[in-house]
C-alpha atoms as a PDB file:
ATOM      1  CA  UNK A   1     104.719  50.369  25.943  1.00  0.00           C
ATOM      2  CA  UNK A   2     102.441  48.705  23.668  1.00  0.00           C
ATOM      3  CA  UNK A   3     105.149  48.410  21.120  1.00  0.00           C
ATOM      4  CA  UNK A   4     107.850  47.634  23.267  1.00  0.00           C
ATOM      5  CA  UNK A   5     105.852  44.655  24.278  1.00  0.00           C
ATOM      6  CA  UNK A   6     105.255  43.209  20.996  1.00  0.00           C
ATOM      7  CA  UNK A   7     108.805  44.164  19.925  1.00  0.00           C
ATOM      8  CA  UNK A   8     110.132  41.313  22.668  1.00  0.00           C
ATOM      9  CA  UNK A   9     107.067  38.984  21.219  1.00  0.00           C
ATOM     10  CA  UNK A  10     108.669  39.541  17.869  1.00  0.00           C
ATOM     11  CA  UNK A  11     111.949  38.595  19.379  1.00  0.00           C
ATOM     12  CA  UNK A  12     110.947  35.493  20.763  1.00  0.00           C
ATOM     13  CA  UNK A  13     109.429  34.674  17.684  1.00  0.00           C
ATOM     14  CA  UNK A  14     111.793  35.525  15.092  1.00  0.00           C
ATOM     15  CA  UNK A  15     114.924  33.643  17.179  1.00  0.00           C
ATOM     16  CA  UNK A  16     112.423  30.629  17.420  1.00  0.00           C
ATOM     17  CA  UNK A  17     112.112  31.149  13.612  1.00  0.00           C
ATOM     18  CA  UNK A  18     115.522  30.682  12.937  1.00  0.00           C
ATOM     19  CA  UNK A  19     115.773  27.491  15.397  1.00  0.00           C
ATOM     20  CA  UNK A  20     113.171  25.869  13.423  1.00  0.00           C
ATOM     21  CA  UNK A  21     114.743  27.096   9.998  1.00  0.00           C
ATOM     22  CA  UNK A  22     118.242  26.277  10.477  1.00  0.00           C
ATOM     23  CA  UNK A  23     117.841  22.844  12.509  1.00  0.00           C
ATOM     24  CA  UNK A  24     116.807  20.549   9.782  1.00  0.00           C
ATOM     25  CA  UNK A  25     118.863  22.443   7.466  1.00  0.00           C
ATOM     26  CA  UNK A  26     122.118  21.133   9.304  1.00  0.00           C
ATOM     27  CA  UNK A  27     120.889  18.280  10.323  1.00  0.00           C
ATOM     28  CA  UNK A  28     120.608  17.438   6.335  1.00  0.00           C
ATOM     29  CA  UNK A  29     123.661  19.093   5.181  1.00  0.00           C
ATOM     30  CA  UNK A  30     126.264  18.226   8.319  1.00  0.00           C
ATOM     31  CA  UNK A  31     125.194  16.022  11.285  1.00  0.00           C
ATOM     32  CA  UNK A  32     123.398  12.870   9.709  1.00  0.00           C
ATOM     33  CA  UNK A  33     126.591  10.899  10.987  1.00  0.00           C
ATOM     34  CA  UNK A  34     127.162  12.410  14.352  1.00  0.00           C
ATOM     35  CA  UNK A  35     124.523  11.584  16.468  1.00  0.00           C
ATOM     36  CA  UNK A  36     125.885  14.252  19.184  1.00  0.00           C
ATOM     37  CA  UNK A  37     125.042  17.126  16.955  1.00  0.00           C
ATOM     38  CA  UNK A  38     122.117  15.310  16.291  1.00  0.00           C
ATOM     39  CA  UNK A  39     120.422  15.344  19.527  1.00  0.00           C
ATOM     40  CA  UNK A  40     121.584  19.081  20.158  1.00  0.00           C
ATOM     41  CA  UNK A  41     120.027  19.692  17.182  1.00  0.00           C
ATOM     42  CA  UNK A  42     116.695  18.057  17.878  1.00  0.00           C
ATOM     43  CA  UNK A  43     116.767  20.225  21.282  1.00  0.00           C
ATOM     44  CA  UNK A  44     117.418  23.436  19.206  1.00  0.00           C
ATOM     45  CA  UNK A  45     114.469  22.476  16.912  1.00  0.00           C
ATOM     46  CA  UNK A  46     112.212  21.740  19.826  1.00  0.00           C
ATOM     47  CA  UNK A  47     112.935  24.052  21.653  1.00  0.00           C
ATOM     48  CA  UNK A  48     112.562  26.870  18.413  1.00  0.00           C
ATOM     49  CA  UNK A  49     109.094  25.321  17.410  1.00  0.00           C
ATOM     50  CA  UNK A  50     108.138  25.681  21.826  1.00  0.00           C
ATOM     51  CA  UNK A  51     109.220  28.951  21.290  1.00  0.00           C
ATOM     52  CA  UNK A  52     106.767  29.928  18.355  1.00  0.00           C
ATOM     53  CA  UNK A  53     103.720  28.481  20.142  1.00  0.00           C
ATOM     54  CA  UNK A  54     104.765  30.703  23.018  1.00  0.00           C
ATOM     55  CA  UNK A  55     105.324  33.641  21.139  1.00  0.00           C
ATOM     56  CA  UNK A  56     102.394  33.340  18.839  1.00  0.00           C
ATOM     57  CA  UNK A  57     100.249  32.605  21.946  1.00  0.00           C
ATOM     58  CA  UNK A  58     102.122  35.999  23.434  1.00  0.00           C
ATOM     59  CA  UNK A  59     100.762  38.016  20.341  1.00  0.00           C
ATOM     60  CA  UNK A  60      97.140  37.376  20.943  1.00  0.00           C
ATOM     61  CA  UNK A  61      97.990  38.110  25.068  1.00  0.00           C
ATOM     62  CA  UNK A  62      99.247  41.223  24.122  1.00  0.00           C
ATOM     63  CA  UNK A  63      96.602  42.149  21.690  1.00  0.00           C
ATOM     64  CA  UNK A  64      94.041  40.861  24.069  1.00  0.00           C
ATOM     65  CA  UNK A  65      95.202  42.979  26.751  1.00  0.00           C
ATOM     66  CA  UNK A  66      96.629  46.557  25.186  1.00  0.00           C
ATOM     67  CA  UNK A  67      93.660  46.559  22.851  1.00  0.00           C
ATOM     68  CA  UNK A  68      90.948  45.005  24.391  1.00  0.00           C
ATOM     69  CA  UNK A  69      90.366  42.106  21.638  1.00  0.00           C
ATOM     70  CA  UNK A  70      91.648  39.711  19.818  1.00  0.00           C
ATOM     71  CA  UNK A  71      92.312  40.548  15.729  1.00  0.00           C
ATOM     72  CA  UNK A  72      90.045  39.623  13.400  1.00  0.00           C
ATOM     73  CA  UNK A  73      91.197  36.627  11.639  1.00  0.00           C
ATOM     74  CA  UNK A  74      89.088  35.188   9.071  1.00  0.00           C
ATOM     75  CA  UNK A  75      89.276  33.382   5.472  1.00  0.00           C
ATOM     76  CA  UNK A  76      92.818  33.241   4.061  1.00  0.00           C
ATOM     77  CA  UNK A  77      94.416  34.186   7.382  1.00  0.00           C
ATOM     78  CA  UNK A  78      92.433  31.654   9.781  1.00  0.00           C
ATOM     79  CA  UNK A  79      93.822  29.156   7.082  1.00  0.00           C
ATOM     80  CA  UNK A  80      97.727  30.522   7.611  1.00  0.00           C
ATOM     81  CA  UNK A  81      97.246  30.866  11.158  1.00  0.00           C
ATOM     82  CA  UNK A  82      96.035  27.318  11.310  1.00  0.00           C
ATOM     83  CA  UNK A  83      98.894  26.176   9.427  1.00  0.00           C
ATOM     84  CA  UNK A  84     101.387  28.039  11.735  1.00  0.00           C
ATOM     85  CA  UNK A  85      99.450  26.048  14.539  1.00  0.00           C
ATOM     86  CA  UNK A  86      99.106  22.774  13.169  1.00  0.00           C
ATOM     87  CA  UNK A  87     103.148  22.755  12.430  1.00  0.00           C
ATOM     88  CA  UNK A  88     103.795  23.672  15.628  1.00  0.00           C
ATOM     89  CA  UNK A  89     102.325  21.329  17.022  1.00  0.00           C
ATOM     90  CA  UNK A  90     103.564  18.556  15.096  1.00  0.00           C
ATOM     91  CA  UNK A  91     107.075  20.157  15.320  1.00  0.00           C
ATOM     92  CA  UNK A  92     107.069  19.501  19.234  1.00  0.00           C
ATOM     93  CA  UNK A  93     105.271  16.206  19.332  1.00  0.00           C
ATOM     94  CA  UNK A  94     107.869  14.940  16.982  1.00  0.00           C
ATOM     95  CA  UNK A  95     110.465  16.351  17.732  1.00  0.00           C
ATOM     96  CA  UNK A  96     109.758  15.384  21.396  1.00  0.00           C
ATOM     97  CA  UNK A  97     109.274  11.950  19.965  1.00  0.00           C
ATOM     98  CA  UNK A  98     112.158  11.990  18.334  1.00  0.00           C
ATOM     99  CA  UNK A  99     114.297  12.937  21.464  1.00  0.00           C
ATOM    100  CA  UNK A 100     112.821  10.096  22.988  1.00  0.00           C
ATOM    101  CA  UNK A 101     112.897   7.071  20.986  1.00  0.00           C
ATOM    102  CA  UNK A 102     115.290   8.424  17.994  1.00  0.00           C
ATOM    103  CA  UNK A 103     118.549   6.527  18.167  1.00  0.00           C
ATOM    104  CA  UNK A 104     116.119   3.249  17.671  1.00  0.00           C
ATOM    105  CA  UNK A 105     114.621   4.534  14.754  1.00  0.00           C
ATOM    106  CA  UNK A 106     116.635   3.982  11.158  1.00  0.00           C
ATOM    107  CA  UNK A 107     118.462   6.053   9.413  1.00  0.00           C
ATOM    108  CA  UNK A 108     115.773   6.046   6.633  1.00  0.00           C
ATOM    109  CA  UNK A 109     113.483   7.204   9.350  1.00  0.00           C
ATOM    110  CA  UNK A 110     115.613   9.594  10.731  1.00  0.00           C
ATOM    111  CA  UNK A 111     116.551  11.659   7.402  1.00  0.00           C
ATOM    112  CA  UNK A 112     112.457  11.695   6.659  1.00  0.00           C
ATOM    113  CA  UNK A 113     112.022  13.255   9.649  1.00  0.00           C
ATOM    114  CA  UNK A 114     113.992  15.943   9.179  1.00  0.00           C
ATOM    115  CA  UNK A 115     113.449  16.561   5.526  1.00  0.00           C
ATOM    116  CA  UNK A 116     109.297  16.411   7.067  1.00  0.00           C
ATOM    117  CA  UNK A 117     111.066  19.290   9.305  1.00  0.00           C
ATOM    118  CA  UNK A 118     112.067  21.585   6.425  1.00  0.00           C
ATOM    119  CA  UNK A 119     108.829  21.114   5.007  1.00  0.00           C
ATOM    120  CA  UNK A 120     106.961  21.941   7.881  1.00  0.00           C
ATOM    121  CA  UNK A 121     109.299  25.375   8.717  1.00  0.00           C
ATOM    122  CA  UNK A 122     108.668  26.090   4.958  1.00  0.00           C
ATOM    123  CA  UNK A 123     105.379  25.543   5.206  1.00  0.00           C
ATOM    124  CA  UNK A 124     104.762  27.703   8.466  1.00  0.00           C
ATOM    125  CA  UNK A 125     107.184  30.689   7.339  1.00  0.00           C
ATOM    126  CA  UNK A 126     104.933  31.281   4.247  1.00  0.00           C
ATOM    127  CA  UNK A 127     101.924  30.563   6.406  1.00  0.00           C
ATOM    128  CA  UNK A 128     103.501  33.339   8.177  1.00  0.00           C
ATOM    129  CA  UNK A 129     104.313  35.839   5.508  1.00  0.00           C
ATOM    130  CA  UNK A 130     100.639  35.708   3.855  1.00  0.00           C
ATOM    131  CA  UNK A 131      99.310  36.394   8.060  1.00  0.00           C
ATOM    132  CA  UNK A 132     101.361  39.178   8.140  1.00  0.00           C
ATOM    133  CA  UNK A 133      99.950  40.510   4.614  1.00  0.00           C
ATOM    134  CA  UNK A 134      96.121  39.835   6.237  1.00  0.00           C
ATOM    135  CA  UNK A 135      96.921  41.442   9.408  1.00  0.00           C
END
């Protein structure tokens, strides 16, 4: 059960992985001039960084609860794991932000927030890989 459980985790995370990946990516490469891709695009990225909080919070749930504790995360981990956290973060805040008040801002504006996007995914998917080597 206990690996069924962190299999769906896994799932949740990996799709939000790709959300966060691929986002920017077209928003760079195809949609800077349609501002209806855009926005769906801005949803998909919010809603893919949403989904890594949840499923990252969902790995220390299940851990906490089939195992009776939390893993031990300490030195280079706690660092990758609060770099995964920290981009989150910022990933829905702006993004959120960006749903909001984004069609006011300039295009300047708008293409250094997504290229800030494919620096945070970057940055959280090889936070990710060295937490996975720790843990």
């Amino acid at each position: 059960m206990e690996n069924f459980i962190y299999t769906l985790v896994q799932l949740v995370h990996n799709f939000g992985a790709v959300a966060v990946a691929g986002s920017p990516v077209v928003a760079l490469w195809f949609g800077r001039e349609n501002k209806i891709a855009l926005h769906k695009l801005t949803w998909l990225m919010a809603l893919g960084w949403v989904a890594q909080g949840a499923s990252g919070i969902g790995f220390a749930v299940t851990s906490y609860t089939m195992k009776g504790a939390l893993p031990e995360v300490e030195g280079v981990a706690l660092t990758a794991l609060a770099l995964k956290v920290g981009c989150t973060l910022i990933g829905v805040v702006l993004a959120g932000f960006y749903l909001m008040t984004g069609s006011r801002w300039s295009a300047v504006n708008q293409l250094r927030m997504w290229k800030l996007m494919v620096i945070m995914t970057l940055t959280a998917l090889t936070a990710a890989a060295v937490l996975r080597w720790y843990l």
